[in-house]
Protein backbone atom coordinates (compact mmCIF):
# COMPACT_ATOMS: atom_id res chain seq x y z
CA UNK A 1 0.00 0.00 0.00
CA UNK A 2 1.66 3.41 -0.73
CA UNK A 3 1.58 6.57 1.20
CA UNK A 4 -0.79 8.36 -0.70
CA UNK A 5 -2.88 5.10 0.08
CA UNK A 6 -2.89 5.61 3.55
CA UNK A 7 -3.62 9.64 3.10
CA UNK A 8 -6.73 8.65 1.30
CA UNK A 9 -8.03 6.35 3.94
CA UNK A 10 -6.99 8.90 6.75
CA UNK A 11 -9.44 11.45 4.55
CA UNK A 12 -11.69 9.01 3.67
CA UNK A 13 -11.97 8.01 7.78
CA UNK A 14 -12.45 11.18 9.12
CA UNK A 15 -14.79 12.66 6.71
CA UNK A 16 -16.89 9.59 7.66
CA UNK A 17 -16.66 10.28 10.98
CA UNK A 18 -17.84 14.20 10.43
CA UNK A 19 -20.79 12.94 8.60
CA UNK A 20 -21.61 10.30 11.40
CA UNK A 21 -21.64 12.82 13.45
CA UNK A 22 -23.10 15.59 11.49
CA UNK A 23 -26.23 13.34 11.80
CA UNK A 24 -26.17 13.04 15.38
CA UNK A 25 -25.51 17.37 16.04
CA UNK A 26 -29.08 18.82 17.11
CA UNK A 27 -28.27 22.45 17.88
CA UNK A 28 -25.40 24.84 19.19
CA UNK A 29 -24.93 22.25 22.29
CA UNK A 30 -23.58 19.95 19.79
CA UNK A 31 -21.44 22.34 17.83
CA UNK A 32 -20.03 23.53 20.98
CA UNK A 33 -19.34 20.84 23.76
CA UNK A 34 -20.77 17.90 22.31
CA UNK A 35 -24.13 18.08 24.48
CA UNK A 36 -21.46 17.39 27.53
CA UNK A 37 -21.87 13.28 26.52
CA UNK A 38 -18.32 12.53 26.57
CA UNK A 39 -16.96 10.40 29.13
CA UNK A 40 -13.63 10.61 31.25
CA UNK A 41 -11.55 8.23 29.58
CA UNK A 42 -12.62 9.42 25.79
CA UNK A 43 -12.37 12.96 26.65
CA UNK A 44 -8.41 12.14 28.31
CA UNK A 45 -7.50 10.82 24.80
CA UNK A 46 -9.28 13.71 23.40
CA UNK A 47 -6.73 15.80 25.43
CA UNK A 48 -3.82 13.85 24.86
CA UNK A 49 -4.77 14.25 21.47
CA UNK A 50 -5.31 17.98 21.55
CA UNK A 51 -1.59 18.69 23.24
CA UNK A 52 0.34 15.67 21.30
CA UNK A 53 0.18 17.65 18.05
CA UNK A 54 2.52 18.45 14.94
CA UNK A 55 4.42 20.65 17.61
CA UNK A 56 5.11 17.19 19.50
CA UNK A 57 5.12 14.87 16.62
CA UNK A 58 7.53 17.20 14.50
CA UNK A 59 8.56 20.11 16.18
CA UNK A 60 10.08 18.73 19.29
CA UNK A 61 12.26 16.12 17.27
CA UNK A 62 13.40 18.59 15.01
CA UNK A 63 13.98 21.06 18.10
CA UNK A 64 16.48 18.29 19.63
CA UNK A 65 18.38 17.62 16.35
CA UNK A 66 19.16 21.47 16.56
CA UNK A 67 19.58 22.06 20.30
CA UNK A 68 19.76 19.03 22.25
CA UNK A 69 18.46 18.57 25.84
CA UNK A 70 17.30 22.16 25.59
CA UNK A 71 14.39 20.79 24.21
CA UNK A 72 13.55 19.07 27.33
CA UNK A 73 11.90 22.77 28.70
CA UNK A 74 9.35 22.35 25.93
CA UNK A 75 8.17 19.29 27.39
CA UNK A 76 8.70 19.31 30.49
CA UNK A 77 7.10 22.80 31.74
CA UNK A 78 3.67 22.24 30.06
CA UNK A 79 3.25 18.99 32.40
CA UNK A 80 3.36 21.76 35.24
CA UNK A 81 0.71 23.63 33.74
CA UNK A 82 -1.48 20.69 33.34
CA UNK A 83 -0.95 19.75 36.87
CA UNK A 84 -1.99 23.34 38.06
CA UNK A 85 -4.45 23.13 35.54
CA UNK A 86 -6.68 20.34 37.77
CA UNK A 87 -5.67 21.75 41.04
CA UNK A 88 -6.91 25.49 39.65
CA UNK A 89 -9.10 25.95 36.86
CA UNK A 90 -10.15 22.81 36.20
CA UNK A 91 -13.30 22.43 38.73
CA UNK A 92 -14.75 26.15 38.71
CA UNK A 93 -14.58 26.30 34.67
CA UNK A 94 -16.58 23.28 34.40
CA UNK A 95 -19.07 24.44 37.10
CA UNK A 96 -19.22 28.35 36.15
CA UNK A 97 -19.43 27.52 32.14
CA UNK A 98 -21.43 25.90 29.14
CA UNK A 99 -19.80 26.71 25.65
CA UNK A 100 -16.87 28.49 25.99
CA UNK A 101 -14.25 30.65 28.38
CA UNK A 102 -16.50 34.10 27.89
CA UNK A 103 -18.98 32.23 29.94
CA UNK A 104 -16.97 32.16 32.70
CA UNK A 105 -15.60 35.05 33.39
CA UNK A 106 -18.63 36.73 32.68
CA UNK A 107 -20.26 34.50 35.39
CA UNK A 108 -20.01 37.63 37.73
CA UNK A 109 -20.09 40.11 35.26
CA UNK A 110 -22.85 40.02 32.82
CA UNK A 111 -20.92 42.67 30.40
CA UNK A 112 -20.80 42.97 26.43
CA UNK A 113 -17.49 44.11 26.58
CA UNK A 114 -15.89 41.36 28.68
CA UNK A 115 -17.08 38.91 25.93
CA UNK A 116 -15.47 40.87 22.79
CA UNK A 117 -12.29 40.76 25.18
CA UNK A 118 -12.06 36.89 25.79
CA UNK A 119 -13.63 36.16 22.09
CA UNK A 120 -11.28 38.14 20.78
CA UNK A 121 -8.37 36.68 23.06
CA UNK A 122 -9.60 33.11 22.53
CA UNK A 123 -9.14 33.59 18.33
CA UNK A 124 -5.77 35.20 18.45
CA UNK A 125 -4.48 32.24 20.42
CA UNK A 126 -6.12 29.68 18.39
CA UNK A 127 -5.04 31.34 15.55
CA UNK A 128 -1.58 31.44 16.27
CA UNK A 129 -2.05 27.49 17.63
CA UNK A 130 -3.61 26.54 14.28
CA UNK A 131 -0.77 28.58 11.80
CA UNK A 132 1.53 25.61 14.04
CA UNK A 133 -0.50 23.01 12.73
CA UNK A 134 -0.80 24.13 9.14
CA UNK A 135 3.09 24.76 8.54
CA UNK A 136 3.44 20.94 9.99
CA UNK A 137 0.71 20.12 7.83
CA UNK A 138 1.80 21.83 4.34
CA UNK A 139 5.70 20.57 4.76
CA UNK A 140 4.20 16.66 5.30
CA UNK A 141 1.92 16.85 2.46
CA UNK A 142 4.38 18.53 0.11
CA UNK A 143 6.75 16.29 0.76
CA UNK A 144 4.68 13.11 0.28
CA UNK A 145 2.84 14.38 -3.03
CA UNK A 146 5.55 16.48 -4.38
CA UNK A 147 3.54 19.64 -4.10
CA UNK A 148 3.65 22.98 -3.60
CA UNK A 149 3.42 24.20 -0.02
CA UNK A 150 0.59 26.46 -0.67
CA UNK A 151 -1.46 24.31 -2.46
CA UNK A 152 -0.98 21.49 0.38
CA UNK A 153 -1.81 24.23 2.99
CA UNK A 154 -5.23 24.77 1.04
CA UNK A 155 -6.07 21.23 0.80
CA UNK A 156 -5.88 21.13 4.52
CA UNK A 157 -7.56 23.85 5.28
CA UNK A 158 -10.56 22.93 3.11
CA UNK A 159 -10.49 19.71 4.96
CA UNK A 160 -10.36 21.39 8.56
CA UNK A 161 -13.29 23.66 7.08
CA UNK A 162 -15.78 20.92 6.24
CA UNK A 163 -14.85 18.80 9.77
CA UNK A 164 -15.95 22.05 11.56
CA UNK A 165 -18.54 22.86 9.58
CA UNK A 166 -20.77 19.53 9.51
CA UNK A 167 -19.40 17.41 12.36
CA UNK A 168 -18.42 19.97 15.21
CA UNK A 169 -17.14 19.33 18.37
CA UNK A 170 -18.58 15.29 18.28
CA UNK A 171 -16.39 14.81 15.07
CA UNK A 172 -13.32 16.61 16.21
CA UNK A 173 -13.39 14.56 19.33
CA UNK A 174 -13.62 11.42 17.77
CA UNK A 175 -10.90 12.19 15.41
CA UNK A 176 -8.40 13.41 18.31
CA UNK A 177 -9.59 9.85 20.15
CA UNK A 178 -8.97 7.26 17.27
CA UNK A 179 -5.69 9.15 16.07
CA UNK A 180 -4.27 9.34 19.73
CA UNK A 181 -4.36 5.77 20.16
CA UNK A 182 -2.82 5.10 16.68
CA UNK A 183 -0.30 8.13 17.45
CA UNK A 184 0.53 6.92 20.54
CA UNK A 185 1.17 3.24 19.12
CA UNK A 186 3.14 4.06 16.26
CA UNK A 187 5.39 6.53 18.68
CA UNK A 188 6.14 3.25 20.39
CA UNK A 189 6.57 0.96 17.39
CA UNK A 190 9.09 4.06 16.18
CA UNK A 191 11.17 3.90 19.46
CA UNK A 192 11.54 0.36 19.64
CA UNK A 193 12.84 0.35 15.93
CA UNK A 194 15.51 2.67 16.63
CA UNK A 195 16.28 1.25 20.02
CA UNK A 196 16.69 -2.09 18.22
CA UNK A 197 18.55 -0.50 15.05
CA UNK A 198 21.17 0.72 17.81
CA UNK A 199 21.90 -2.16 19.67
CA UNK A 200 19.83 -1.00 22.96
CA UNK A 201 19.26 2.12 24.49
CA UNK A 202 22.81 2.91 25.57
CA UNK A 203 24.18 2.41 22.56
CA UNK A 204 21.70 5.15 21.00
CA UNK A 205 23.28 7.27 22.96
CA UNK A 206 26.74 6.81 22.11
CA UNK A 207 25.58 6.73 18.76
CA UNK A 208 23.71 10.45 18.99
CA UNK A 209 26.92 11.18 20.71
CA UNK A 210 29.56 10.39 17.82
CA UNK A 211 26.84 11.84 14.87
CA UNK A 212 26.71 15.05 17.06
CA UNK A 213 30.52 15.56 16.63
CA UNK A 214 31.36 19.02 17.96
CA UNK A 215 28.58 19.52 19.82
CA UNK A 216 27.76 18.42 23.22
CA UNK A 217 23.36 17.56 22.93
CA UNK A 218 23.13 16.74 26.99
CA UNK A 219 24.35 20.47 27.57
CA UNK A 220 22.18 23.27 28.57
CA UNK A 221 22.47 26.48 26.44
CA UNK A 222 21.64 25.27 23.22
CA UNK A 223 19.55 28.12 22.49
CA UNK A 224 20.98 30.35 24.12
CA UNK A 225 18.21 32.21 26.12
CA UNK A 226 20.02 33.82 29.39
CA UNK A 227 18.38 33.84 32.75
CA UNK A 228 15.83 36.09 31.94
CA UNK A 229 14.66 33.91 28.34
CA UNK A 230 14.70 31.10 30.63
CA UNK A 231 12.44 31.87 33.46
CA UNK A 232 10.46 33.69 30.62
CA UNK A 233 9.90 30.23 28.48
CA UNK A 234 9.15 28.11 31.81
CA UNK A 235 6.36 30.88 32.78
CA UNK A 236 5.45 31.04 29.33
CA UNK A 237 4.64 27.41 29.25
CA UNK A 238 3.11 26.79 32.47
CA UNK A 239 0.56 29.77 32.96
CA UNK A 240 0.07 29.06 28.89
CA UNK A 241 -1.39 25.68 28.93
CA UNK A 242 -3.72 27.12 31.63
CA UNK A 243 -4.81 29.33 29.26
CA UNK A 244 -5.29 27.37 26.05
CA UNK A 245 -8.91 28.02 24.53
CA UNK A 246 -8.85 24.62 22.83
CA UNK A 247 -8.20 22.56 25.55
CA UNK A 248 -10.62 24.14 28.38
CA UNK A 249 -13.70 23.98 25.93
CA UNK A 250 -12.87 20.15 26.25
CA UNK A 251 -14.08 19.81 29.84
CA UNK A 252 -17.51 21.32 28.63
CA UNK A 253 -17.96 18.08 27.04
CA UNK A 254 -18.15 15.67 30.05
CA UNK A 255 -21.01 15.51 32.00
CA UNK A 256 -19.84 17.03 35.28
CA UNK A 257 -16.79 18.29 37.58
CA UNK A 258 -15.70 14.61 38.24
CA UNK A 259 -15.59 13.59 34.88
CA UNK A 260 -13.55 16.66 33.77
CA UNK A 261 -10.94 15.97 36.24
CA UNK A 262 -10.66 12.82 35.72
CA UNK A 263 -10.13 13.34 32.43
CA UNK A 264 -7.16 15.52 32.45
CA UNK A 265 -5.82 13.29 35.00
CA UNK A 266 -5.87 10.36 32.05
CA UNK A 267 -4.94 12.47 29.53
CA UNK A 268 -2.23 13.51 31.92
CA UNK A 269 -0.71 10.91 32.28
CA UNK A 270 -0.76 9.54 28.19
CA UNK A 271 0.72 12.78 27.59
CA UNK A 272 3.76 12.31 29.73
CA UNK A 273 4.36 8.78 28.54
CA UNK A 274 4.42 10.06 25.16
CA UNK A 275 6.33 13.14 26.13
CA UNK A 276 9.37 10.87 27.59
CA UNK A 277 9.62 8.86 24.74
CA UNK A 278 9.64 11.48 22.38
CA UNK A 279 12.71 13.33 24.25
CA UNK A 280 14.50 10.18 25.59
CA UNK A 281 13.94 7.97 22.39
CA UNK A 282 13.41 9.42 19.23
CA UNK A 283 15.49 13.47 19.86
CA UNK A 284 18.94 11.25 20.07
CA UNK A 285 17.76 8.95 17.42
CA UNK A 286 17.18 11.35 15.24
CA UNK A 287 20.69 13.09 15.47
CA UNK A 288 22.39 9.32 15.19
CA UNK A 289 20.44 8.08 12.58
CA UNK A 290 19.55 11.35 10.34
CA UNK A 291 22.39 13.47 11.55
CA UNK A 292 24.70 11.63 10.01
CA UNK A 293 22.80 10.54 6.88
CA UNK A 294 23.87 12.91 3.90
CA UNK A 295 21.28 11.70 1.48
CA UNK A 296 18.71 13.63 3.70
CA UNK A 297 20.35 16.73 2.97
CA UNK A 298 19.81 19.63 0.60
CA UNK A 299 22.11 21.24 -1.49
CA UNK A 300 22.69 24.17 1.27
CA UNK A 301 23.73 21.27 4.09
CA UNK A 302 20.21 21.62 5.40
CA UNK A 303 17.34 18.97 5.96
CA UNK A 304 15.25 18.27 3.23
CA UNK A 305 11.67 19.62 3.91
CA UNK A 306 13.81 21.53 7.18
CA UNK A 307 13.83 20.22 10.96
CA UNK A 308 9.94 19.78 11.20
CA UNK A 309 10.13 16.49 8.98
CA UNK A 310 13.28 14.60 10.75
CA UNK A 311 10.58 12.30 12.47
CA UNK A 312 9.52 11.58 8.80
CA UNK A 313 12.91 10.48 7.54
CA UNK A 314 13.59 8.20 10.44
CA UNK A 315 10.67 6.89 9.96
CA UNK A 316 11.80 6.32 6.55
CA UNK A 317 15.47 5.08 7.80
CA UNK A 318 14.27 2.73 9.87
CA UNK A 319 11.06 0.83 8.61
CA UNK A 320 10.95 1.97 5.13
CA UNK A 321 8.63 3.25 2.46
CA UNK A 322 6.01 1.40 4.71
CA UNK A 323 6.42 3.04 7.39
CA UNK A 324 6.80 6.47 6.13
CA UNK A 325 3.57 6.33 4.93
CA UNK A 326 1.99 5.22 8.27
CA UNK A 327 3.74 7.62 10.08
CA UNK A 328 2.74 10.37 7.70
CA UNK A 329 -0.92 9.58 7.86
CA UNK A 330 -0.71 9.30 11.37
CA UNK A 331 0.67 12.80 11.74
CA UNK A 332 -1.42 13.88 8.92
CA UNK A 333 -4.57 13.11 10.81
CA UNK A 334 -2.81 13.93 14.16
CA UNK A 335 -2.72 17.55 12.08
CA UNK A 336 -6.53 17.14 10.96
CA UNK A 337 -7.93 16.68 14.89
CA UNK A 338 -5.70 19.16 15.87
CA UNK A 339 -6.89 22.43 13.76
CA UNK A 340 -10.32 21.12 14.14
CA UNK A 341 -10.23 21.36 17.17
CA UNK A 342 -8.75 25.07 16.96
CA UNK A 343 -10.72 25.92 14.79
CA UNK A 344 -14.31 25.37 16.56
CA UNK A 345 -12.55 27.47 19.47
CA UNK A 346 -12.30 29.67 17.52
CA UNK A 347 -15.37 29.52 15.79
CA UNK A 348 -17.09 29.48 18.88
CA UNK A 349 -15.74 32.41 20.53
CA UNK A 350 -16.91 34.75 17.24
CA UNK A 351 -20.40 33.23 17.04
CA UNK A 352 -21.01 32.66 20.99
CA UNK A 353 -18.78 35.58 22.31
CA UNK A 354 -18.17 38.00 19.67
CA UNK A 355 -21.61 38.13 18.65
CA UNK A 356 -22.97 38.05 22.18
CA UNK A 357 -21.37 41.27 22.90
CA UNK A 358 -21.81 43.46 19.98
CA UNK A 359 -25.27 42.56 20.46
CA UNK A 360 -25.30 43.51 23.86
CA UNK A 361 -26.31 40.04 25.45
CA UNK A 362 -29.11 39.65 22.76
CA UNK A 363 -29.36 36.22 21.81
CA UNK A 364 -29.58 34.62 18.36
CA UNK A 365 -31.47 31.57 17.78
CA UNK A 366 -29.84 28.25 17.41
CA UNK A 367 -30.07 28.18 13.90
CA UNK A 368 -28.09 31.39 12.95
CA UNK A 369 -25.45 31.14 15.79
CA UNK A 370 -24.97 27.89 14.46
CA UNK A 371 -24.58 29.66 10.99
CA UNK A 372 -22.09 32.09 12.45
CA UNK A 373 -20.24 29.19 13.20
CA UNK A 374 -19.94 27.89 10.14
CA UNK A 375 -18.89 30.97 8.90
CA UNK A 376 -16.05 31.60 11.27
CA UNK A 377 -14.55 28.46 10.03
CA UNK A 378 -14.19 29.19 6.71
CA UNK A 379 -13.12 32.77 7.25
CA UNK A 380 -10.52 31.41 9.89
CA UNK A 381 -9.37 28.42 7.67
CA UNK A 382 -8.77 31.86 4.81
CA UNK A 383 -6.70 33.48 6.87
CA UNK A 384 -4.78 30.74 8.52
CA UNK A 385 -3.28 29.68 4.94
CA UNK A 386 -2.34 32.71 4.41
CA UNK A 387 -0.44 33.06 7.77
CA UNK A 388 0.91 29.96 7.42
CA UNK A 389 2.09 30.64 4.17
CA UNK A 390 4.10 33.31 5.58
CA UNK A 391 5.55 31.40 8.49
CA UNK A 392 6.58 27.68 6.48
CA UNK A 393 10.20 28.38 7.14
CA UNK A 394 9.65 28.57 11.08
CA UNK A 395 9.85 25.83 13.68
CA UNK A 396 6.26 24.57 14.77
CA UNK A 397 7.06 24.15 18.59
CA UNK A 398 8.12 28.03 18.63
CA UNK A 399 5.00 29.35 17.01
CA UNK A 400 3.19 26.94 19.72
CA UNK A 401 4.85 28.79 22.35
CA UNK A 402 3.59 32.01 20.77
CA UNK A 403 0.11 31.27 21.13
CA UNK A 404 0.93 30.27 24.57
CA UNK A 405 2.73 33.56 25.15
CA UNK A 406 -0.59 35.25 24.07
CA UNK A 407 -2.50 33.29 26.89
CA UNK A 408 -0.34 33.23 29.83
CA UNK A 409 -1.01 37.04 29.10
CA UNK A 410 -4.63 36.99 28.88
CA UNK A 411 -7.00 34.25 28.96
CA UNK A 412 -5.03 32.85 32.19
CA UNK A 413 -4.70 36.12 33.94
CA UNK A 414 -8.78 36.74 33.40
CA UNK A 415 -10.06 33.11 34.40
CA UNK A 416 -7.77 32.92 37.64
CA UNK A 417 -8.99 36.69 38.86
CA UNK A 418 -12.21 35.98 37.83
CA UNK A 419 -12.32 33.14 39.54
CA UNK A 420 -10.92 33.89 42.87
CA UNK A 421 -10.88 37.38 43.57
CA UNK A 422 -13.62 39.09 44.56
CA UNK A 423 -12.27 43.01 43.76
CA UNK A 424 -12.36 42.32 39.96
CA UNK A 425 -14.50 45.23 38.34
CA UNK A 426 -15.67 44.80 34.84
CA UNK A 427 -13.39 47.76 33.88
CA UNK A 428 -10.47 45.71 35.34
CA UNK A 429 -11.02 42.94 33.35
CA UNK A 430 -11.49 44.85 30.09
CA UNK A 431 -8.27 46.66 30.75
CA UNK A 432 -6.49 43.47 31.92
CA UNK A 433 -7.45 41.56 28.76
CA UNK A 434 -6.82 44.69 25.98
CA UNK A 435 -3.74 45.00 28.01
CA UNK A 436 -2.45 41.48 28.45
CA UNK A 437 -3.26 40.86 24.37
CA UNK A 438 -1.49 44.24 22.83
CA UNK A 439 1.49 43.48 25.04
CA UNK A 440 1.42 40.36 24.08
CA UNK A 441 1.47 40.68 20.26
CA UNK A 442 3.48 43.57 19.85
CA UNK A 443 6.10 41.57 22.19
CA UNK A 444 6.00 38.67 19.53
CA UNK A 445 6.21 41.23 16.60
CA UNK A 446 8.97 43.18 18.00
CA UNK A 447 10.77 39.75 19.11
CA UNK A 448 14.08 38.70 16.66
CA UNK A 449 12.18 35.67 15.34
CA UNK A 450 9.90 37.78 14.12
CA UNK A 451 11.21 40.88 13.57
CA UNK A 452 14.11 39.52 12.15
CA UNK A 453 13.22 36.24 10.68
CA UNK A 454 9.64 36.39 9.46
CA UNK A 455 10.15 40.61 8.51
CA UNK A 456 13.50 40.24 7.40
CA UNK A 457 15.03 43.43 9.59
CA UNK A 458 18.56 43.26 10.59
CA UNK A 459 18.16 43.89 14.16
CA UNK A 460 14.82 43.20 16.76
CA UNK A 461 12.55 45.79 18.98
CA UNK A 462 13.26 43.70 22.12
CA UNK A 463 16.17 41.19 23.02
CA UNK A 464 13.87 38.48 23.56
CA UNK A 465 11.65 35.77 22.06
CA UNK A 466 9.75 35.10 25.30
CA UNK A 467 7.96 38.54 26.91
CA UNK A 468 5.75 36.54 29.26
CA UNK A 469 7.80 37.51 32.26
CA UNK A 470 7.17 40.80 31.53
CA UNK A 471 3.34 40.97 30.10
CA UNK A 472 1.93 37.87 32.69
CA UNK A 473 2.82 40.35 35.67
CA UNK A 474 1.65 43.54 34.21
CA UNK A 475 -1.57 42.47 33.32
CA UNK A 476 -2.35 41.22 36.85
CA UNK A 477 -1.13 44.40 38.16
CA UNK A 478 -3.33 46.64 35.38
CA UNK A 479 -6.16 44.43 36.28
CA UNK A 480 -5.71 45.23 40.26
CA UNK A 481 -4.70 48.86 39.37
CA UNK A 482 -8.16 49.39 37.23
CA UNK A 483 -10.11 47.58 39.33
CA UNK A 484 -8.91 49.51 42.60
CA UNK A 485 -8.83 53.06 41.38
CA UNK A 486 -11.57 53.33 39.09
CA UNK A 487 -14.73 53.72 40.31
CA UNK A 488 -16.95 50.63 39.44
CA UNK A 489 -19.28 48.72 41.23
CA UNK A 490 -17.99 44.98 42.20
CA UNK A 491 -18.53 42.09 40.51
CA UNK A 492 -20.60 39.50 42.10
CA UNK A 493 -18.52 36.89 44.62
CA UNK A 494 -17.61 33.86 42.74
CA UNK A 495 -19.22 31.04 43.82
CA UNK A 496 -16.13 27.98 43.45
């Protein structure tokens, strides 16, 4: 069977499983959270399969062939956020809201303007998130089908389109479950190929050791950061998953608070599993196995398709043409559930939020929210080509950490004061979240991978990549300044 084989029956699966579910959606509830008929365990592979995306599949690899154990930070921090994530957020969210983050923190405070501020916060992460996914996505399939990058980057947003559009959040679910387990077991099959190909697991190592040459991959400093770019990408990454749009909206679709902890507790747990492996197997594989493989390389010395498809060539190395084109599929659909997933965030924040608050808290009906809906996800799939377009050449974990940059600024900021603290004012939190997200984005714009990379100017606005330690305090402190000094009347207590 040949790779383009197995891309046809990855289409072929999930498109069945959109219009399965398409059948089954009744109304916004659907769209949204599923009607909150997930259980525990399918909603923890759901999660696994939200977080274990092209940024693990591709991105990390690639980010240890270039920098060694430096990698580990990208993998190791967002376990931290998860963990704070259960012991936090996870309970009140799931109590306090129905559809999406705008619900909660407008639990206390029934304002138009809070919603435009999370809606608008929720789509610029999501956004970011799913320009991650569609780099991954366009360098797999251009590789595999020999074409273009922007045509491949269309094909898959058309795809992510009609998943959102017909099957909402029951199809995207289903995806993420069915392509975690497969993910998850072909990770293993991968690791146990190149532990074998090596001789055991020692021996990989002295193997990644000798193909590193010069370079030392167990030492710290690979990229360079400082103390400040350090603490800033740990912060970044814990108070970031916190705040991810796409991966709260999931514990809307259990039935109660027990379920959605439990649930991140099992996805938890698959995610670290998966995590380790990645880092301790298949990063020092793929410096002994590809590093040192000059048919892989490009005229320039580089890696053909560049760092984001090294777990595609040893996949290729080690178990063939067959494999390859497992592999591929697998990370082509792991792609799919991924900006499907994004996407109805996304999606969901313009026709639930958005809408909500230009309208002043006057309600559609079902049928055009749902509408709404549909349109946000083929407006969003527009623009994400044409971002993604514009960032192929960049590293997928980084623009990952971007999006999580945005909401360790904003979204996580909002839901913990809103949450817990009982002087939040409406004005505070409008401040706090204009604040936070400005910040935010002009601190990624002014930064030198993408002032300097992406623009193409010779020298960057800040020093930095990573400006959460310096936007995650200030908005906290804008949202207590606001909500002290300006006159406003209180929100209500929160009831967690």
């Amino acid at each position: 069977m040949s790779q383009i084989h197995y891309f046809l029956a990855t289409v072929a699966i999930t498109i069945a499983i959109t219009f399965w579910a398409a059948r089954r959606n009744s109304g916004r509830a659907s769209f949204y959270a599923a009607e909150g008929k997930i259980s525990a365990p399918q909603n923890g592979l759901a999660i696994a399969g939200d977080f274990l995306s092209a940024g693990t599949v591709l991105g990390i690899v690639g980010l240890f062939f270039a920098v060694g154990m430096d990698a580990a930070p990208y993998l190791i921090t967002p376990l931290a956020g998860l963990f704070l994530m259960l012991t936090l957020i996870v309970g009140p969210l799931r109590r306090l809201g129905r559809f999406t983050l705008g619900d909660v923190v407008t639990h206390r405070m029934e304002s138009p303007h809070i919603r435009i501020v999370i809606g608008l916060c929720t789509i610029v992460i999501s956004l970011i998130n799913l320009v991650a996914q569609l780099v991954g996505a366009g360098a797999l399939i251009s590789i595999v089908f020999g074409i273009p990058f922007n045509f491949a980057v269309g094909i898959i947003a058309a795809l992510m389109t009609i998943y959102v559009a017909f099957g909402g959040m029951l199809a995207a679910t289903w995806v993420q479950i069915i392509k975690a387990v497969i993910l998850i077991a072909m990770v293993a099959v991968l690791a146990a190929l190149c532990i074998g190909r090596a001789g055991g697991y020692a021996p990989l190592f002295d193997l990644a050791e000798i193909s590193a040459r010069s370079r030392d991959m167990f030492a710290f400093g690979g990229l360079q950061l400082g103390m400040f770019g350090a603490i800033s990408l740990a912060l970044t990454q814990v108070t970031g998953m916190m705040g991810m749009p796409h991966l709260l909206i999931r514990f809307f679709t259990v039935p109660d608070e027990r379920a959605a902890r439990r649930s991140l507790v099992i996805g938890t747990t698959i995610i670290g599993i998966a995590m380790a492996t990645v880092l301790l197997v298949l990063g020092p594989a793929a410096i002994a196995f590809v590093g040192g493989d000059a048919s892989l390389r490009d005229p320039s010395g580089g890696i053909i398709g560049g760092t984001n498809m090294i777990t595609m060539h040893l996949a290729r190395l080690l178990g063939g043409d067959m494999l390859f084109g497992l592999m591929s599929a697998v990370a082509f659909s792991t792609i799919l559930a991924v900006v499907a997933g994004l996407t109805i965030s996304i999606s969901s924040a313009t026709s639930h939020d958005l809408v909500l608050g230009f309208r002043k808290g006057r309600s559609l009906t079902e049928g055009s929210e749902v509408a709404i809906f549909r349109l946000a996800a083929l407006v969003t799939s527009a623009i994400g080509v044409g971002l993604a377009i514009l960032f192929q050449k960049e590293n997928i974990t980084f623009l990952i950490v971007m999006g999580q940059t945005v909401a360790a600024s904003t979204t996580f900021p909002l839901l913990i004061l809103a949450i817990y603290w009982r002087g939040l004012t409406t004005a505070g939190t409008v401040a706090a979240g204009l604040f936070g997200l400005v910040t935010s984005v002009l601190g990624i714009v002014a930064s030198p991978a993408f002032w300097m990379k992406a623009l193409g100017h010779p020298e960057p606005l800040i020093p930095t990549d990573y400006p959460a330690l310096v936007t995650v305090p200030a908005t906290f402190l804008v949202a207590w300044l606001v909500s002290t000094f300006v006159p406003a009347r209180p929100a209500r207590a929160a009831q967690v």
